[in-house]
N, C-alpha and C. Protein backbone atom coordinates (compact mmCIF):
# COMPACT_ATOMS: atom_id res chain seq x y z
N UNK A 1 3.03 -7.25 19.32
CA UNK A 1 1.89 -6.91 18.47
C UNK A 1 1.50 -8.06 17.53
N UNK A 2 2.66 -8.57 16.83
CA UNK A 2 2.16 -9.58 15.93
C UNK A 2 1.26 -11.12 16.59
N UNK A 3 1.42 -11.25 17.87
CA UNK A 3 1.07 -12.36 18.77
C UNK A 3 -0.25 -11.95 19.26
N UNK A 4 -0.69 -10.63 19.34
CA UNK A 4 -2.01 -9.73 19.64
C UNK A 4 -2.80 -10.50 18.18
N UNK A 5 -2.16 -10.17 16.99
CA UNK A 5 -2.66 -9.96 15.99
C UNK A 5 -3.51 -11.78 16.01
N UNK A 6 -2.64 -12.57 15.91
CA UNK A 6 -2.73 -14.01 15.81
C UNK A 6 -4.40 -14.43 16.64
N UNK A 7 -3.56 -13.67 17.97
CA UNK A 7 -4.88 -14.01 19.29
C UNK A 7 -6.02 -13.98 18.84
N UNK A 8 -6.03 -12.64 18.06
CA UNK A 8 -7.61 -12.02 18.01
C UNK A 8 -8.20 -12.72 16.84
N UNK A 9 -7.19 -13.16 15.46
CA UNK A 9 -7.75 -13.80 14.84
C UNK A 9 -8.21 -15.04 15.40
N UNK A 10 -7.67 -15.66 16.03
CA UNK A 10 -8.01 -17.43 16.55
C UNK A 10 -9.51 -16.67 17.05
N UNK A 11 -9.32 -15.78 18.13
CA UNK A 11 -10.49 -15.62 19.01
C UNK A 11 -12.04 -15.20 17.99
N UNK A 12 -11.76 -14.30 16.84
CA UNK A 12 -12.76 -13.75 16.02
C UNK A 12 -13.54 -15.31 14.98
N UNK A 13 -12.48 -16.50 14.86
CA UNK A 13 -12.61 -17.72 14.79
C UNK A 13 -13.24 -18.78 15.51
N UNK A 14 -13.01 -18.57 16.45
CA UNK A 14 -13.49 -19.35 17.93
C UNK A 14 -15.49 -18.88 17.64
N UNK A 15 -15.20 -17.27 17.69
CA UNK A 15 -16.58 -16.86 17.97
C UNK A 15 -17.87 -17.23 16.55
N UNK A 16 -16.75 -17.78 15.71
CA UNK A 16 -17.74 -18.38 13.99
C UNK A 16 -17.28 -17.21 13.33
N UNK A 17 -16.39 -16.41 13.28
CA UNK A 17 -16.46 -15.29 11.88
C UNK A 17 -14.94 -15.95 11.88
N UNK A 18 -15.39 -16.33 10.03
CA UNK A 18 -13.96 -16.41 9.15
C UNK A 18 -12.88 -15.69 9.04
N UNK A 19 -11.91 -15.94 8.91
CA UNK A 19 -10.89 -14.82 9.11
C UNK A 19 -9.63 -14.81 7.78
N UNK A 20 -9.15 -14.03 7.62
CA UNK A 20 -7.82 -14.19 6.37
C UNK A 20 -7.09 -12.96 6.82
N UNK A 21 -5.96 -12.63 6.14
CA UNK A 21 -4.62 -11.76 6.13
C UNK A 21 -4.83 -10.57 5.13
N UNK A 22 -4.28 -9.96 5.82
CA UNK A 22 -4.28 -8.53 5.09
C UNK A 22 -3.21 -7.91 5.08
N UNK A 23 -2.74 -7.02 3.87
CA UNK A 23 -1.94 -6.47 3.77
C UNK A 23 -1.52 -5.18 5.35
N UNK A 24 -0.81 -4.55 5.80
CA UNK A 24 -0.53 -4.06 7.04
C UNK A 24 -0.59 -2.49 6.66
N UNK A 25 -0.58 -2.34 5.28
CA UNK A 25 -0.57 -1.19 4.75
C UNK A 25 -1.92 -0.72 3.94
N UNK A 26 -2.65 -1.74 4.14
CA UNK A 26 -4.07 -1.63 2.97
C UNK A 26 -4.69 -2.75 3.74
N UNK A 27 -6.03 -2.79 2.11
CA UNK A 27 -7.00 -3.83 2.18
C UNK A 27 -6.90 -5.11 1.31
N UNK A 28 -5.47 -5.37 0.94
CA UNK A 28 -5.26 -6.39 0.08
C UNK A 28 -5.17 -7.78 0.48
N UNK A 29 -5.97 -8.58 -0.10
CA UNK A 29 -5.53 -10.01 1.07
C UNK A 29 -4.60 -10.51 0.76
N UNK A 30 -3.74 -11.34 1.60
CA UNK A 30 -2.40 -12.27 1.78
C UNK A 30 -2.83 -13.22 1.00
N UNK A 31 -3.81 -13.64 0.94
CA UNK A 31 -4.37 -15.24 0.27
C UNK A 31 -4.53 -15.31 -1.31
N UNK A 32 -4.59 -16.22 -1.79
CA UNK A 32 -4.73 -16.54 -3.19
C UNK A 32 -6.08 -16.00 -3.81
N UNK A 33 -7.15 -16.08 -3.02
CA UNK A 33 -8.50 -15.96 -3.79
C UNK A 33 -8.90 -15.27 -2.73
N UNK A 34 -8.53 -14.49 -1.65
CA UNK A 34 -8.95 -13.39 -1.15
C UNK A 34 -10.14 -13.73 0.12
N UNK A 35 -11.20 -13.01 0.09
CA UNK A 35 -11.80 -13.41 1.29
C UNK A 35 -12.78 -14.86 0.71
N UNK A 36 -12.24 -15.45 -0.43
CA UNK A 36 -12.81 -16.60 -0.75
C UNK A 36 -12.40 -18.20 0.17
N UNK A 37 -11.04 -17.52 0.86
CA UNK A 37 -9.84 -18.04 1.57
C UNK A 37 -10.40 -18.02 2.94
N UNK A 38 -11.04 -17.57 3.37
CA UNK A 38 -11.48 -17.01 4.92
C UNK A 38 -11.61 -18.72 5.94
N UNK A 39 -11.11 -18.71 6.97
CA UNK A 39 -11.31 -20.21 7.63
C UNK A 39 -11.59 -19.48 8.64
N UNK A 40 -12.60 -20.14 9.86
CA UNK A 40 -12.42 -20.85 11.16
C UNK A 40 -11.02 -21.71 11.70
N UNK A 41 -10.75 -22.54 10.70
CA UNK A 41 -9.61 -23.28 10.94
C UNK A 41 -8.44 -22.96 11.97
N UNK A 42 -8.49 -23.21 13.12
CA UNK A 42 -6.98 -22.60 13.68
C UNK A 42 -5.75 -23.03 13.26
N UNK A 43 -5.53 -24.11 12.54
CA UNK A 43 -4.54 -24.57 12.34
C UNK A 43 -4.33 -23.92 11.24
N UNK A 44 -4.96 -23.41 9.81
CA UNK A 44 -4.55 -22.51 8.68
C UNK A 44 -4.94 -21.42 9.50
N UNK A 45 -5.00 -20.71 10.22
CA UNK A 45 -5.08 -19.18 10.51
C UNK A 45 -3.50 -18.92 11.34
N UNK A 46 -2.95 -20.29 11.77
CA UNK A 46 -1.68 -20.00 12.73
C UNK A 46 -0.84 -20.18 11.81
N UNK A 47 -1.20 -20.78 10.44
CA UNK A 47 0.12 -20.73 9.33
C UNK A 47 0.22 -19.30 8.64
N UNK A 48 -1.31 -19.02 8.51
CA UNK A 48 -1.25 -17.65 7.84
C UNK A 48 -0.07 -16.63 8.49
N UNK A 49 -0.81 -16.23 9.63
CA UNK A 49 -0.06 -15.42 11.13
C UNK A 49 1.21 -15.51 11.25
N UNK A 50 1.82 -16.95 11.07
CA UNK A 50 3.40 -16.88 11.24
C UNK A 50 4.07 -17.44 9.81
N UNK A 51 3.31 -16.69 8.55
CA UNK A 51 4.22 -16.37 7.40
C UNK A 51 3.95 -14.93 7.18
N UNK A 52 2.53 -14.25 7.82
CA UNK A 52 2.83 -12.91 7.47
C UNK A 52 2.59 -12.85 9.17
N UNK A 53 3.10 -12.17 9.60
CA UNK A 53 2.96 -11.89 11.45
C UNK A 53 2.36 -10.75 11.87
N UNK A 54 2.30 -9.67 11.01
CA UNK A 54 2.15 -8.41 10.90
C UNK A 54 0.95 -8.20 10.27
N UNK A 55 0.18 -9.44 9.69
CA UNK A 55 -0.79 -9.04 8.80
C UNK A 55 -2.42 -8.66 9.37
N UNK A 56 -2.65 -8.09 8.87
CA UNK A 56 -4.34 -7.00 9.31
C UNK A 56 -5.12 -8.37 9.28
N UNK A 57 -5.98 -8.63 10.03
CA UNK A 57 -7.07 -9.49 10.35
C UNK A 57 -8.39 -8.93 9.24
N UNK A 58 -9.04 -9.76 8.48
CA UNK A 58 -9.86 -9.27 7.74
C UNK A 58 -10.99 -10.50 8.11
N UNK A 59 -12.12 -9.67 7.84
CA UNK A 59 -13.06 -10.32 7.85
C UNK A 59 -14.27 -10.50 6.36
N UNK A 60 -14.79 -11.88 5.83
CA UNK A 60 -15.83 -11.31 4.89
C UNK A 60 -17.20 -10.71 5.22
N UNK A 61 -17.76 -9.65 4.58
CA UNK A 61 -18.34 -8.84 5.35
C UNK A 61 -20.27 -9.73 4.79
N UNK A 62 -20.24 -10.51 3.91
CA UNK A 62 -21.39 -11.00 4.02
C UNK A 62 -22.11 -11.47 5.06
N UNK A 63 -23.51 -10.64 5.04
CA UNK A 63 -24.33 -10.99 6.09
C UNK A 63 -24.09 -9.98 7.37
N UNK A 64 -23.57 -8.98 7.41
CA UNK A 64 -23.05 -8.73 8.34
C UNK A 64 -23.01 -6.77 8.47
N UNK A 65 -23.59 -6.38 9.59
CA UNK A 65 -23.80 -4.74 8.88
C UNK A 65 -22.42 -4.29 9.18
N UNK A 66 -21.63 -3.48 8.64
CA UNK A 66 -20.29 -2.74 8.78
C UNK A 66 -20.63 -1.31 8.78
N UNK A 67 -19.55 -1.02 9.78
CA UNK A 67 -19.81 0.49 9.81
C UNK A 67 -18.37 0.82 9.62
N UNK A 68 -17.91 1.55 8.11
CA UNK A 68 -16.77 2.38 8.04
C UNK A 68 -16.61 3.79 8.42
N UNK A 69 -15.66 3.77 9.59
CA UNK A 69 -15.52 5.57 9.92
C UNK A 69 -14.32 5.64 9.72
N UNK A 70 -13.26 5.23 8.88
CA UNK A 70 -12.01 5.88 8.63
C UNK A 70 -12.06 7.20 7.97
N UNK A 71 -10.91 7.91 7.88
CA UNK A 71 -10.74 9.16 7.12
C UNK A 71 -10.41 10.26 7.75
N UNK A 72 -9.87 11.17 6.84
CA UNK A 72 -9.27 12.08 8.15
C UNK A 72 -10.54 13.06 8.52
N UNK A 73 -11.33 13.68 7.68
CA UNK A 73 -12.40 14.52 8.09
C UNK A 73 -13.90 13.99 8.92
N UNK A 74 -13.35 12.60 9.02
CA UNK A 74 -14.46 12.17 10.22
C UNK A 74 -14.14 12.11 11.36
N UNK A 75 -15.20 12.98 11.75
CA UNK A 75 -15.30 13.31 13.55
C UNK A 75 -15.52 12.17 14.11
N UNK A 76 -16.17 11.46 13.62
CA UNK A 76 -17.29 10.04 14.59
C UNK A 76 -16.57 9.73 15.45
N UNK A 77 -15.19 8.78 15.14
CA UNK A 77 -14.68 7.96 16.15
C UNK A 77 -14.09 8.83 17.07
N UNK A 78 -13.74 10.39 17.57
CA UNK A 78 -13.50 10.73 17.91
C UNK A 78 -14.72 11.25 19.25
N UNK A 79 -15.44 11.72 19.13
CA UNK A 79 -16.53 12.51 19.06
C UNK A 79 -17.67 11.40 20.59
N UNK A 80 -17.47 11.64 21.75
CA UNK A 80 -17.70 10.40 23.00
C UNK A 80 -19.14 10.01 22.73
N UNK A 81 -19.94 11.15 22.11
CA UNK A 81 -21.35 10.93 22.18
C UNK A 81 -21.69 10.20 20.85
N UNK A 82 -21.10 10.76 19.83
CA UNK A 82 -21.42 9.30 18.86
C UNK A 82 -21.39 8.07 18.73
N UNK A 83 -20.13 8.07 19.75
CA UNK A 83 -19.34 6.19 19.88
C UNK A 83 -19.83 6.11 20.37
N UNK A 84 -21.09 6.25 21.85
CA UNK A 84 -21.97 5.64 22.62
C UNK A 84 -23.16 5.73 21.90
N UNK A 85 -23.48 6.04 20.81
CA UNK A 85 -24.37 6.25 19.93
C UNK A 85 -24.62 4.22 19.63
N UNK A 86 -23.31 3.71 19.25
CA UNK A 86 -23.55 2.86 18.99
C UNK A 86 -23.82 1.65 19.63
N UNK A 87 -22.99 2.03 21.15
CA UNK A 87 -23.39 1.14 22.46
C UNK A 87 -24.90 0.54 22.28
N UNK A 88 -25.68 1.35 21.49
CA UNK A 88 -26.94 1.35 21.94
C UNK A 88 -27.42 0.61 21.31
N UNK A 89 -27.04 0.04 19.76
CA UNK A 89 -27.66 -0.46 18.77
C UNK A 89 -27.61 -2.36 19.64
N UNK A 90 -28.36 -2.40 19.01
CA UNK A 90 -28.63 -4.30 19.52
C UNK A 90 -27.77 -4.90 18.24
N UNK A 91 -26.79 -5.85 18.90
CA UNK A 91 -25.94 -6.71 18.32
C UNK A 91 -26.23 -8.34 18.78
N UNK A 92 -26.54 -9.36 17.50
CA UNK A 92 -27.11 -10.91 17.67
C UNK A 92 -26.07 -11.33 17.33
């Protein structure tokens, strides 16, 4: 899992979105100044990764639409016809 974790950051990097560490239990960042910290860099994203290995991939969300469906009383992510709800939306 922790080598999943690494991948996807390099790869979410590769594609131009910045990346930093997150707590595994929350939304806290690993970094000093938080998503102020965010690189492309593979070489600081593979130091990050193998001092915390376990850590949540975060992204800064400027510029960028987010859709939060956590929680326990949301149906959404569950629910087949909503999640294809979003198939639909146009992503640039």
């Amino acid at each position: 899992m922790p080598e999943d974790l690494l991948t996807a950051a390099l790869r979410y990097a590769e594609l131009g979105y910045p990346v930093f560490p997150c707590t595994p239990s929350g939304k806290t960042p690993r970094t000093e100044h938080g998503f102020h910290d965010a690189t492309i860099d593979p070489e600081q994203i593979e130091r990050w990764w193998s001092q915390h290995p376990g850590a949540h991939i975060a992204i800064p969300t400027a510029g960028l639409l987010v859709l939060d469906i956590d929680g326990l009383g949301n149906s959404w992510p569950s629910d087949p016809d909503q999640a294809a709800d979003l198939t639909r939306s146009r992503l640039v």
